[in-house]
Protein backbone atom coordinates (compact mmCIF):
# COMPACT_ATOMS: atom_id res chain seq x y z
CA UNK A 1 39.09 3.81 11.61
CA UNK A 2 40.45 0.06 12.01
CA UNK A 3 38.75 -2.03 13.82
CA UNK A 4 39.37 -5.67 14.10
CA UNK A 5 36.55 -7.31 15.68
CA UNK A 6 34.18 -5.40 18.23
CA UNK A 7 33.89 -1.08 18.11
CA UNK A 8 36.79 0.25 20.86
CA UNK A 9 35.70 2.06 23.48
CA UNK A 10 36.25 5.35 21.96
CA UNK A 11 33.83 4.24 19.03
CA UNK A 12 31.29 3.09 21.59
CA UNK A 13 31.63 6.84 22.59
CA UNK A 14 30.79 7.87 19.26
CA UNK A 15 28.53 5.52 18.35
CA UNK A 16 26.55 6.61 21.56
CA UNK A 17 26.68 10.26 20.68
CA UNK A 18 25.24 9.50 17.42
CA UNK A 19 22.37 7.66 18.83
CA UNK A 20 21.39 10.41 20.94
CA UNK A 21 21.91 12.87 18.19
CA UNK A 22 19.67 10.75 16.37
CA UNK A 23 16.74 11.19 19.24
CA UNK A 24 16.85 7.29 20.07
CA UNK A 25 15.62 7.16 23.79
CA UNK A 26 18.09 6.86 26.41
CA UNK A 27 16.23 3.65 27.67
CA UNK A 28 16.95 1.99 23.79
CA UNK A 29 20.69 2.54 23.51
CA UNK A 30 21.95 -0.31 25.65
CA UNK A 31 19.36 -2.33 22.74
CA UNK A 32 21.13 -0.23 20.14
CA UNK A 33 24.56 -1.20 21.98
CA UNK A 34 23.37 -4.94 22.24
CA UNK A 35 22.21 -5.30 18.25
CA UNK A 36 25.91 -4.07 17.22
CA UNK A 37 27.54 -7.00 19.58
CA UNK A 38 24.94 -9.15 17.78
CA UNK A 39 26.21 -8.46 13.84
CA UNK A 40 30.28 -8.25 15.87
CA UNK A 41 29.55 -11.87 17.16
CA UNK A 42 28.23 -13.19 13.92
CA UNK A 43 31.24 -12.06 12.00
CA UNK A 44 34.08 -12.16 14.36
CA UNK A 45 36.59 -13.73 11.90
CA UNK A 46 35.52 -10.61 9.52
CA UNK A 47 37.54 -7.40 10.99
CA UNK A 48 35.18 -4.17 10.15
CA UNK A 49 36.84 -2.29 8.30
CA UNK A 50 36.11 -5.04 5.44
CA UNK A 51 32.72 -5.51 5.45
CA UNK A 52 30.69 -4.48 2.94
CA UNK A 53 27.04 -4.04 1.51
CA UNK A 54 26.52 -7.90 1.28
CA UNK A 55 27.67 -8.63 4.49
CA UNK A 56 24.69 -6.36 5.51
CA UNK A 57 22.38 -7.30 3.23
CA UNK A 58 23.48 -11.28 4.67
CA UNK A 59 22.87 -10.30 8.00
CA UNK A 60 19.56 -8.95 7.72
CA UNK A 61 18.26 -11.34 5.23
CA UNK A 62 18.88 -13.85 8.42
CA UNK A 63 17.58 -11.87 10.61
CA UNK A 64 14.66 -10.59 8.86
CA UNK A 65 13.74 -14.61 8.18
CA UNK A 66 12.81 -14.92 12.30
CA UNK A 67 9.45 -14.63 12.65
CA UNK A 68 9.90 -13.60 16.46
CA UNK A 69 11.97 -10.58 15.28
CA UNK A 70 8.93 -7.52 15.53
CA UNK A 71 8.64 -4.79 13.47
CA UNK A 72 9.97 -2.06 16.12
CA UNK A 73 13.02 -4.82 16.69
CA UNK A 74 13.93 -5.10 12.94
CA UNK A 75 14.23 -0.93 12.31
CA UNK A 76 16.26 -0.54 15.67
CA UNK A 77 18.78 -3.17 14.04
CA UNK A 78 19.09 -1.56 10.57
CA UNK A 79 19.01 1.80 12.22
CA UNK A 80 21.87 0.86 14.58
CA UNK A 81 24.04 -0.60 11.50
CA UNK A 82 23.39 2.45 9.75
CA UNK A 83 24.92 4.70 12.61
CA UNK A 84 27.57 2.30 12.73
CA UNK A 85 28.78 2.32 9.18
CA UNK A 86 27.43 6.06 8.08
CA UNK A 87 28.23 7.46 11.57
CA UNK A 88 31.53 5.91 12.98
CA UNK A 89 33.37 3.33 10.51
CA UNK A 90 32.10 6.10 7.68
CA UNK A 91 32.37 3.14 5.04
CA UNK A 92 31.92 4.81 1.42
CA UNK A 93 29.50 1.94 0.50
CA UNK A 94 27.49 3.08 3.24
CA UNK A 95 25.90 6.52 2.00
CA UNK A 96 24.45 4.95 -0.88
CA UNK A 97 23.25 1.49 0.82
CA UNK A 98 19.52 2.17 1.02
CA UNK A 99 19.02 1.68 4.87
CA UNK A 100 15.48 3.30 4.58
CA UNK A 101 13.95 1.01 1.98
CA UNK A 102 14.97 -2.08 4.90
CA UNK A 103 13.81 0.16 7.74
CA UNK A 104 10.18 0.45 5.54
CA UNK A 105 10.01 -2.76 4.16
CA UNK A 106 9.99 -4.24 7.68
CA UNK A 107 6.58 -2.74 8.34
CA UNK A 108 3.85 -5.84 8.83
CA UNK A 109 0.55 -6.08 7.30
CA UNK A 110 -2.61 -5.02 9.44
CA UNK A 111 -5.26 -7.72 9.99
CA UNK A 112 -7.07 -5.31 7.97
CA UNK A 113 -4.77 -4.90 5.26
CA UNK A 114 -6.71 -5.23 1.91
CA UNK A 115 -4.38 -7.71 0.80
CA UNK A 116 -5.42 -10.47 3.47
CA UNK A 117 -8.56 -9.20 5.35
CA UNK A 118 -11.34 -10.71 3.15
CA UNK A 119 -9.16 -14.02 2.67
CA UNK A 120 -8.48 -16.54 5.32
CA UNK A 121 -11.51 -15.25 7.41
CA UNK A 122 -15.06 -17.34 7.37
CA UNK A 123 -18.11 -14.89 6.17
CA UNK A 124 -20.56 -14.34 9.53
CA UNK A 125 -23.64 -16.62 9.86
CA UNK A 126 -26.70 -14.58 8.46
CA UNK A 127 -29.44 -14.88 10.10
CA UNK A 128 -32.79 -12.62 9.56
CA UNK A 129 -33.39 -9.88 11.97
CA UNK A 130 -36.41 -11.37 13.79
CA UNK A 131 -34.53 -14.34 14.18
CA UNK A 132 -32.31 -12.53 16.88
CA UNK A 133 -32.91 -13.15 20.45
CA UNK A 134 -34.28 -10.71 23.06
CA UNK A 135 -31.35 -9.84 25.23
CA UNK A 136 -28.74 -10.57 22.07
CA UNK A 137 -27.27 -7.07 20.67
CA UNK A 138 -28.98 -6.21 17.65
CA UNK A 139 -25.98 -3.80 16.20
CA UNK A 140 -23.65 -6.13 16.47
CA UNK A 141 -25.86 -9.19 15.05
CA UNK A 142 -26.75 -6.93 12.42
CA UNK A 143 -22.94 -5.93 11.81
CA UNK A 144 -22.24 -9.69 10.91
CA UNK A 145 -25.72 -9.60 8.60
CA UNK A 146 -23.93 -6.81 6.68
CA UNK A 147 -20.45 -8.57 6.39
CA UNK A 148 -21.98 -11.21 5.27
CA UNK A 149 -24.56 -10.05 2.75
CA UNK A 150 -21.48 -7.57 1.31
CA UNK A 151 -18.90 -10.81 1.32
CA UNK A 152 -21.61 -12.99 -0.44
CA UNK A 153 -21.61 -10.30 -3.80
CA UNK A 154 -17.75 -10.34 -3.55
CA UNK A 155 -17.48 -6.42 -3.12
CA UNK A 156 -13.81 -5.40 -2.22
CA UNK A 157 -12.78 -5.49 1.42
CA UNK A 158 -12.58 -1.40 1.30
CA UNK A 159 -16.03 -1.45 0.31
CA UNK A 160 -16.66 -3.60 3.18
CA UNK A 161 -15.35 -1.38 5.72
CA UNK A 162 -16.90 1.48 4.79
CA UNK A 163 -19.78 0.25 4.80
CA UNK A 164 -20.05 -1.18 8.11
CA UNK A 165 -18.29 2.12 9.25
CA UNK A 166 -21.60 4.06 8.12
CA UNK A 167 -23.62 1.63 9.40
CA UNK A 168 -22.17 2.26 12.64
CA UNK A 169 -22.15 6.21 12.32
CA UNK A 170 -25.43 5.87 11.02
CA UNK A 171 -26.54 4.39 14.17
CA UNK A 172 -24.38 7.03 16.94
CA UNK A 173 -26.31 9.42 15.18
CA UNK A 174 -29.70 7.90 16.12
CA UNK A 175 -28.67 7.53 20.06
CA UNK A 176 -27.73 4.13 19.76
CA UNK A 177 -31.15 3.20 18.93
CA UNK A 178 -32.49 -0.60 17.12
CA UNK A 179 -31.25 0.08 13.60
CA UNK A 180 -34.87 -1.97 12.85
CA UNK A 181 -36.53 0.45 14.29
CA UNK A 182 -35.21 3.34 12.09
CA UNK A 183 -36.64 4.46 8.31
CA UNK A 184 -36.67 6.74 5.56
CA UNK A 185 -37.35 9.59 7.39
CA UNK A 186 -34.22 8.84 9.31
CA UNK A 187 -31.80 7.60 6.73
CA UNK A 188 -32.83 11.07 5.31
CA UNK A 189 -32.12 12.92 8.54
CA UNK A 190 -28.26 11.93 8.60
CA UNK A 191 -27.84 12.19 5.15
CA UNK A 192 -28.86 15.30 5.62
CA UNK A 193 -27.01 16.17 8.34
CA UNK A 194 -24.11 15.19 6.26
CA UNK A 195 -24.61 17.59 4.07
CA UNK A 196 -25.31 20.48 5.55
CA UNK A 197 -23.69 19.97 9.03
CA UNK A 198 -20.78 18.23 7.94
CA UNK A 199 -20.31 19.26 4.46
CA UNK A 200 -19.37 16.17 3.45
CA UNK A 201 -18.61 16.02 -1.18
CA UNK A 202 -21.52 14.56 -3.10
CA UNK A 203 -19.02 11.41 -3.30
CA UNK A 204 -18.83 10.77 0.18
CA UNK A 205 -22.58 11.88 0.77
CA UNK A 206 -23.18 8.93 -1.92
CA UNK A 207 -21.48 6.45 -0.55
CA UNK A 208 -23.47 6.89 2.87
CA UNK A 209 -26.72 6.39 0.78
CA UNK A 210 -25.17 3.45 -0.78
CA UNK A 211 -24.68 1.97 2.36
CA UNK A 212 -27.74 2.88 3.97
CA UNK A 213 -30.02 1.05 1.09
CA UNK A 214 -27.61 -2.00 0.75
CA UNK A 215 -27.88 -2.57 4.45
CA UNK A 216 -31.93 -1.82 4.12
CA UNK A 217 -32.56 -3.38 1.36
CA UNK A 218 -30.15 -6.60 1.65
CA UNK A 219 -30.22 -7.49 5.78
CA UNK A 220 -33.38 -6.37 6.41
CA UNK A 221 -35.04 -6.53 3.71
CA UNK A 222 -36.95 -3.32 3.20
CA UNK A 223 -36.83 -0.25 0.50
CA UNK A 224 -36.58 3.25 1.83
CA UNK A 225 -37.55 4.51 -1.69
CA UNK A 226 -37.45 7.87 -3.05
CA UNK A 227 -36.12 10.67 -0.27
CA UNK A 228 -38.50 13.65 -0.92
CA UNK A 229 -36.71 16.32 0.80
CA UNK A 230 -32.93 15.26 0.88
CA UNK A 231 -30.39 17.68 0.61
CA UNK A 232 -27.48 16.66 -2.08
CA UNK A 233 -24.18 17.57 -1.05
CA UNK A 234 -22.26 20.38 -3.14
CA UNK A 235 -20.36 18.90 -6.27
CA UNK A 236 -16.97 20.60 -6.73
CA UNK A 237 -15.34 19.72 -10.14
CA UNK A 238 -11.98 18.71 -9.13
CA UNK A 239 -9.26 17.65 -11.78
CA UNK A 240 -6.31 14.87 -11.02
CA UNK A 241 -3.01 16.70 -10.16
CA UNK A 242 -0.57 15.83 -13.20
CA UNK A 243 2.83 16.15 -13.40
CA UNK A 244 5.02 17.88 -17.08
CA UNK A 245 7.25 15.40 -18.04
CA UNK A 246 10.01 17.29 -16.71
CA UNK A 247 8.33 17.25 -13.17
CA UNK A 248 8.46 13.47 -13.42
CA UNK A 249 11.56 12.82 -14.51
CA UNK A 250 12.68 15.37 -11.50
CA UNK A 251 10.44 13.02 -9.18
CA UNK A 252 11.40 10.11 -10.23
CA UNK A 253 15.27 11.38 -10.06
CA UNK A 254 14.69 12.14 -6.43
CA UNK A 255 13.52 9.06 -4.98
CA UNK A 256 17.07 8.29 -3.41
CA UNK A 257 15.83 4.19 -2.40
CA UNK A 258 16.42 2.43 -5.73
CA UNK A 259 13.64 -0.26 -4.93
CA UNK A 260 11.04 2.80 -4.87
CA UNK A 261 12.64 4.19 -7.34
CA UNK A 262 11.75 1.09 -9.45
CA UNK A 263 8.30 0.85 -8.45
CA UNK A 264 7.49 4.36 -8.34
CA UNK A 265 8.65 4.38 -12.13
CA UNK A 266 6.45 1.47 -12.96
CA UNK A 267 3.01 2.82 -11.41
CA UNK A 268 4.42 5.71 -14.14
CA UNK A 269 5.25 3.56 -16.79
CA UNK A 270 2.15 0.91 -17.02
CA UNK A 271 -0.64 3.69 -14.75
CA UNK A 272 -0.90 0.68 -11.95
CA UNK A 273 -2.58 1.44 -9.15
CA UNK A 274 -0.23 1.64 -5.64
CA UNK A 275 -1.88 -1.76 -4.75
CA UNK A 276 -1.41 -3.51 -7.71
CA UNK A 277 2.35 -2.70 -7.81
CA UNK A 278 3.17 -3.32 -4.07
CA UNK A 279 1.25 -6.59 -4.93
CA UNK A 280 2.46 -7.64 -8.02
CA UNK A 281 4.12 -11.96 -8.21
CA UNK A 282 6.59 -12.90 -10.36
CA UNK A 283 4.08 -14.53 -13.34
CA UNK A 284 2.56 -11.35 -14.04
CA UNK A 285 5.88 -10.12 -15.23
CA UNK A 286 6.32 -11.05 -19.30
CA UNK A 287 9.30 -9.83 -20.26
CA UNK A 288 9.19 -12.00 -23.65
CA UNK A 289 5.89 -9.97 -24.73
CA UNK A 290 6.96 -6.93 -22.71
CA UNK A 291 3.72 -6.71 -21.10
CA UNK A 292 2.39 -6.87 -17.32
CA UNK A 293 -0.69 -8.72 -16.18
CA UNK A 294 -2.28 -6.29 -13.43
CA UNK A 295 -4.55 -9.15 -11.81
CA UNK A 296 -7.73 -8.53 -9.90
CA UNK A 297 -7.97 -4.94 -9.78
CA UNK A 298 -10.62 -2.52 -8.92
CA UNK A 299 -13.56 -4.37 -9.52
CA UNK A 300 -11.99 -7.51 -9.91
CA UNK A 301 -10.56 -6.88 -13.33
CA UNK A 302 -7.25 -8.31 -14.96
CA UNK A 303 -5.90 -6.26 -17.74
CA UNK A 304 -2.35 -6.10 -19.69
CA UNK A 305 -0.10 -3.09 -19.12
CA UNK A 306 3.56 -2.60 -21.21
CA UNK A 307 5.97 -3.43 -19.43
CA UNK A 308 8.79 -0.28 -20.12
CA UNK A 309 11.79 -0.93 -22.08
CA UNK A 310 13.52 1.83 -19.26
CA UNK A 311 12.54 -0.36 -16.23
CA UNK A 312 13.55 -3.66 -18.04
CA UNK A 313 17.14 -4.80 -16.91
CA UNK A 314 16.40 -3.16 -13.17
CA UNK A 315 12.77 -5.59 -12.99
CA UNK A 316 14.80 -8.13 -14.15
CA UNK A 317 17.13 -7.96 -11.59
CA UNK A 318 15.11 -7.32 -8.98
CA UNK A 319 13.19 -10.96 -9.98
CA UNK A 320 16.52 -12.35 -9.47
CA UNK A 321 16.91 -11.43 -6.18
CA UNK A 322 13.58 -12.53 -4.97
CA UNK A 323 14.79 -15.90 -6.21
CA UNK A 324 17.83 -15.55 -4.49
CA UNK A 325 15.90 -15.02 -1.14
CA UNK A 326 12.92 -17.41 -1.75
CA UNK A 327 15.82 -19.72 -2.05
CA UNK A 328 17.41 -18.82 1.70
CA UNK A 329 13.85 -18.94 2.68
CA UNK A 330 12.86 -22.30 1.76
CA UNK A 331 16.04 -23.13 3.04
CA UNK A 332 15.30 -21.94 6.48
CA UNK A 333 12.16 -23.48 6.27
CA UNK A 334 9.47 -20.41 5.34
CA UNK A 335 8.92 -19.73 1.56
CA UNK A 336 5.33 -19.69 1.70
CA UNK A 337 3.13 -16.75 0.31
CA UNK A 338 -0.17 -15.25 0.72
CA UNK A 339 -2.65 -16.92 -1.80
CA UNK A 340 -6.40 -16.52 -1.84
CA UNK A 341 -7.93 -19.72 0.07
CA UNK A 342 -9.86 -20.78 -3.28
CA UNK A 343 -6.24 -20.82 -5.04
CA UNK A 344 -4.26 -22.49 -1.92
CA UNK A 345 -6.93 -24.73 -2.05
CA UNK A 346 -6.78 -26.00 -5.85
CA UNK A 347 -2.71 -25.33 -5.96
CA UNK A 348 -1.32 -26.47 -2.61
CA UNK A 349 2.24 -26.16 -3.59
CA UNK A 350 1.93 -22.87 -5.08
CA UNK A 351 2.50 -20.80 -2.17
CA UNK A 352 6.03 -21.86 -1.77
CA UNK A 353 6.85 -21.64 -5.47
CA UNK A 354 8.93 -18.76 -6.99
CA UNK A 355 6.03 -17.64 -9.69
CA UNK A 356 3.67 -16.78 -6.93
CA UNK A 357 6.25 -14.52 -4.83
CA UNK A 358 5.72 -11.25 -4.52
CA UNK A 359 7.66 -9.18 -6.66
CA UNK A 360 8.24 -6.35 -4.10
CA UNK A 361 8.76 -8.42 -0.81
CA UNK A 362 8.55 -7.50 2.64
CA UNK A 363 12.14 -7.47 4.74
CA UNK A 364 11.37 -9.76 6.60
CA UNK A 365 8.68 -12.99 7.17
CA UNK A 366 6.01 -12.54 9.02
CA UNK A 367 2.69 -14.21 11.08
CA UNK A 368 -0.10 -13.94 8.70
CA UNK A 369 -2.22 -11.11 10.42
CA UNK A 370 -5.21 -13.87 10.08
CA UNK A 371 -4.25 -17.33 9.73
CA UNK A 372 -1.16 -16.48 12.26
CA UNK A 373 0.96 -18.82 9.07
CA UNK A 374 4.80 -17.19 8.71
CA UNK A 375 5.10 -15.92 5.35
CA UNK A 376 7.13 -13.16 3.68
CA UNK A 377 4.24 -10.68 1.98
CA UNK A 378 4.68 -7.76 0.04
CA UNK A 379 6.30 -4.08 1.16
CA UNK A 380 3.93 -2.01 2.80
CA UNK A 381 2.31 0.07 0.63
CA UNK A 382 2.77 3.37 3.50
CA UNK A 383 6.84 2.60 2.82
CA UNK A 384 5.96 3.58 -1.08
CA UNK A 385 3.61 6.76 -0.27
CA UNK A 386 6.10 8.38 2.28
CA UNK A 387 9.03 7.60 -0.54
CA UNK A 388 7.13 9.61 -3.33
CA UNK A 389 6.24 12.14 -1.02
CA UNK A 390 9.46 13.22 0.45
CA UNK A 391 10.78 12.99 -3.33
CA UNK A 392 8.41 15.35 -4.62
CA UNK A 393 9.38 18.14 -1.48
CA UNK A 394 13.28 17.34 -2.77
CA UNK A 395 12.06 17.82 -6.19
CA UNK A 396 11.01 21.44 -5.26
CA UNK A 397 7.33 20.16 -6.68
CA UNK A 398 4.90 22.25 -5.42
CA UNK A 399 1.86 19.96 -5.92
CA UNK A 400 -0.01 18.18 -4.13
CA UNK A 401 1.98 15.01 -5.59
CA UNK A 402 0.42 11.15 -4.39
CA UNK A 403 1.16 8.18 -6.11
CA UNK A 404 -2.17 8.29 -7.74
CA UNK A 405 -0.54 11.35 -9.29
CA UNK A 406 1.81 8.76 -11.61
CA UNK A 407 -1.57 7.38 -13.01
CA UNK A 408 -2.89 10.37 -13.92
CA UNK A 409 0.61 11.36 -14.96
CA UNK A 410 0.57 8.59 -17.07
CA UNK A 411 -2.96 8.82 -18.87
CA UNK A 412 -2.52 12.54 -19.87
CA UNK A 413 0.96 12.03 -21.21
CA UNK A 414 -0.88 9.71 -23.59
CA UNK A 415 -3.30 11.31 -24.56
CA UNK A 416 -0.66 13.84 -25.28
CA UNK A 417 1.31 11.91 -27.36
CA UNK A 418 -1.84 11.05 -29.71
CA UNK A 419 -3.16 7.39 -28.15
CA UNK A 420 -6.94 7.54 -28.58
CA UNK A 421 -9.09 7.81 -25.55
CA UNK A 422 -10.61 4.03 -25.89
CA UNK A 423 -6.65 2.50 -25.08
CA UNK A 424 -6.21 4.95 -22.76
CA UNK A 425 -9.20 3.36 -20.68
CA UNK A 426 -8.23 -0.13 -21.60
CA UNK A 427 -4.50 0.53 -19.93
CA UNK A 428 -6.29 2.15 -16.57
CA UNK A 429 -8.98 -0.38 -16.36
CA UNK A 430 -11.57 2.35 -16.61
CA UNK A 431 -14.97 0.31 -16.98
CA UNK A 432 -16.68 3.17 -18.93
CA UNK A 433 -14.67 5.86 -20.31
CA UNK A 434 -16.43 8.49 -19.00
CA UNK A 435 -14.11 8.15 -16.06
CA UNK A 436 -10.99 8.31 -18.54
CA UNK A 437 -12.69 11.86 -19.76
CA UNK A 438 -11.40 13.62 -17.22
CA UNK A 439 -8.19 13.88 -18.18
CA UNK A 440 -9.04 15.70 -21.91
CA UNK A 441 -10.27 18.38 -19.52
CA UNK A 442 -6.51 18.26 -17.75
CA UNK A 443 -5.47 18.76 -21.67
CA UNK A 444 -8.32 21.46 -22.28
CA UNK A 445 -7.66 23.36 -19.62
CA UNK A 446 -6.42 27.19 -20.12
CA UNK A 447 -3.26 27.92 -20.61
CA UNK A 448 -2.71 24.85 -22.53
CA UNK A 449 -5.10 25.10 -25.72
CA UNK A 450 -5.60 28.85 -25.17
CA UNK A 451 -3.99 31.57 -26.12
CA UNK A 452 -4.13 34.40 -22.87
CA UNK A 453 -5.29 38.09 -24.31
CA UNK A 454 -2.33 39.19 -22.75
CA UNK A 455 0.05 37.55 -25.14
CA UNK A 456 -2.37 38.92 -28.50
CA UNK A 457 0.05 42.15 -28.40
């Protein structure tokens, strides 16, 4: 269908019909109407019938570097090109063009993301409980006690949160009552209660004791000591869901979005963890050693990962264009990434330099969730998740398939092919390898090693 500059009014028919078909609200299609005039205007010498995936990919590299654009705004412009070229013009280029993986990657970080939350944010004032005024609230003083106490042993900002979420639980379950007042016998009670009311794992049951002492013992100061009658939590032995080879080579096949594709077949390839590929930079990427740096991991570990020989010539690509659009950024005056304050601090021009970009960017730039700084940071790691999932329900898996399955896809394929245990828990950053154990039982497990009676005959 030709069409020199603007959609005819026929088109605008279809285009319409599409939209509803689509279930966009009657109340957004005069926006959806109104971000096609947009992309018309800003290529008016360009009939449409000749555009093409880089005229796209132009337009929304512009657009995605306003930092006024939101997140909601961003989507209804890719998803209104996308009805436009799938549904109307039907360009062949279109099909393939991965208008999902700009849709996700527009997604902005939380002010709780872990990536930023425990950066760019001072650590509360501690001050000793009997130091807190009369008519001051004491859950809330000691709230910033905690914070502080956890922030001052640098424990990760998901440690942090759950903490101070079972702090607070701990205290609805008391009637709201002076968390100073409460001891032993109480902690006891709600774990407790946990167990045998909620019927919580021994993990989670754990990590309420955990944070119950730390909070005891480090803000206020006291030892609850030994729990005489506490009830532990049942301890179901659960293994890791792990993919056959042929499984993942029929997930990996389905992820349609060829930047998931990419990093879904790295957290494979090296056994990263979804964080530390969504927030991998460009200097952790060796391609003369073949080797990745995974930097500051779970307990605040770097380790060295292969880098696979498949993934190669895509990675390398993919570095080139985040060069390409660090260079339109610093252009357009952003550039900047998110760095720890200690490392802004000692490297002031590193944020806007290409080794520290993220590997995996964001669509667009973005107001730093904290410092309120524009800055393009990674993909969201939800856009990865919801990628691997809906490949796995293509794939006709029927497992319960996360990304965490790649890692243990990746250990137990090892240890199939013969690697001892001790690199096995080097590569996943296991601190002791009882952790990396698990998986001989995955290779243990009947069916595998033994033979069933019913085959003796």
């Amino acid at each position: 269908m030709a069409m020199e500059k603007a959609p005819e009014s026929r088109c605008w028919d279809r285009f319409i019909d599409l939209a509803r078909n689509a279930n966009v609200p009657e109340r957004a299609l005069r926006w959806y109407v109104r971000r096609i005039e947009q992309y018309c205007a800003a290529h008016e010498d360009l009939p449409l019938g000749q555009h093409g995936p880089e005229t796209v990919t132009a337009f929304l590299q512009k657009a995605g570097r306003s930092s006024t654009l939101q997140a909601w705004q961003f989507r209804q412009l890719v998803h209104a090109l996308q009805l436009l070229f799938r549904g109307v013009l039907r360009a062949p280029w279109a099909d393939p063009f991965d208008w999902a993986c700009w849709m996700d990657g527009a997604r902005q970080l939380e002010t709780g993301h872990a990536t930023v939350a425990r950066h760019n944010m001072p650590v509360p004032v501690s001050r000793r409980p009997e130091a807190v005024e009369p008519d001051a609230d004491p859950e809330r003083t000691l709230t910033n006690q905690l914070i502080a106490e956890i922030r001052r042993r640098a424990y990760s900002i998901r440690t942090e949160h759950a903490y101070v979420q079972w702090f607070h639980r701990y205290v609805r379950f008391h009637g709201d009552r002076d968390p100073r007042e409460l001891g032993a016998g109480h902690a006891q009670d709600y774990l407790n209660h946990l167990a045998l009311h909620r019927q919580v794992s021994a993990k989670t049951q754990s990590q309420a004791l955990c944070a119950l002492v730390f909070f005891y013992r480090q803000v206020l100061g006291r030892d609850l000591g030994q729990f005489s009658e506490l009830v532990p939590a049942r301890k179901p032995r659960h293994l890791p869901t792990v993919l056959s080879r042929e499984e993942t080579t029929r997930l990996l096949a389905a992820i349609w979005h060829q930047l998931f594709g990419l990093m879904a077949g790295l957290m494979y390839g090296t056994g990263m963890r979804l964080m530390e590929c969504v927030r991998l930079r460009v200097l952790d990427v060796d391609f003369e050693y073949a080797k990745i740096v995974v930097r500051d991991g779970k307990g605040g570990k770097d380790r060295v990962v292969p880098l696979p020989r498949r993934y190669r010539e895509a990675l390398q690509a993919q570095i080139a264009a985040v060069e390409s659009l660090h260079r339109l950024d610093l252009d357009a005056g952003h550039g900047e990434v998110f760095l720890p304050d200690a490392l802004a601090r000692k490297y002031p021009n590193a944020p806007r330099e290409l080794e520290w970009q993220y590997v995996f960017p964001s669509a667009r730039v973005t107001a730093d969730p904290r410092s309120r700084k524009v800055r393009r940071h990674h993909l969201h790691e939800t856009a990865l998740q919801r990628a691997i999932k809906d490949a796995a329900a293509r794939a006709g898996i029927r497992k319960r398939v996360t990304s965490h399955t790649l890692r243990h896809s990746f250990a137990t394929h090892l240890l199939e092919a013969g690697y001892d245990i001790r690199t096995v828990q080097e590569l996943l950053g296991h601190a002791d390898v009882s952790t990396t154990m698990i998986y001989t039982h995955v290779l243990n497990r009947p069916g595998v090693s033994v033979t069933s009676p019913a085959d003796f005959a």
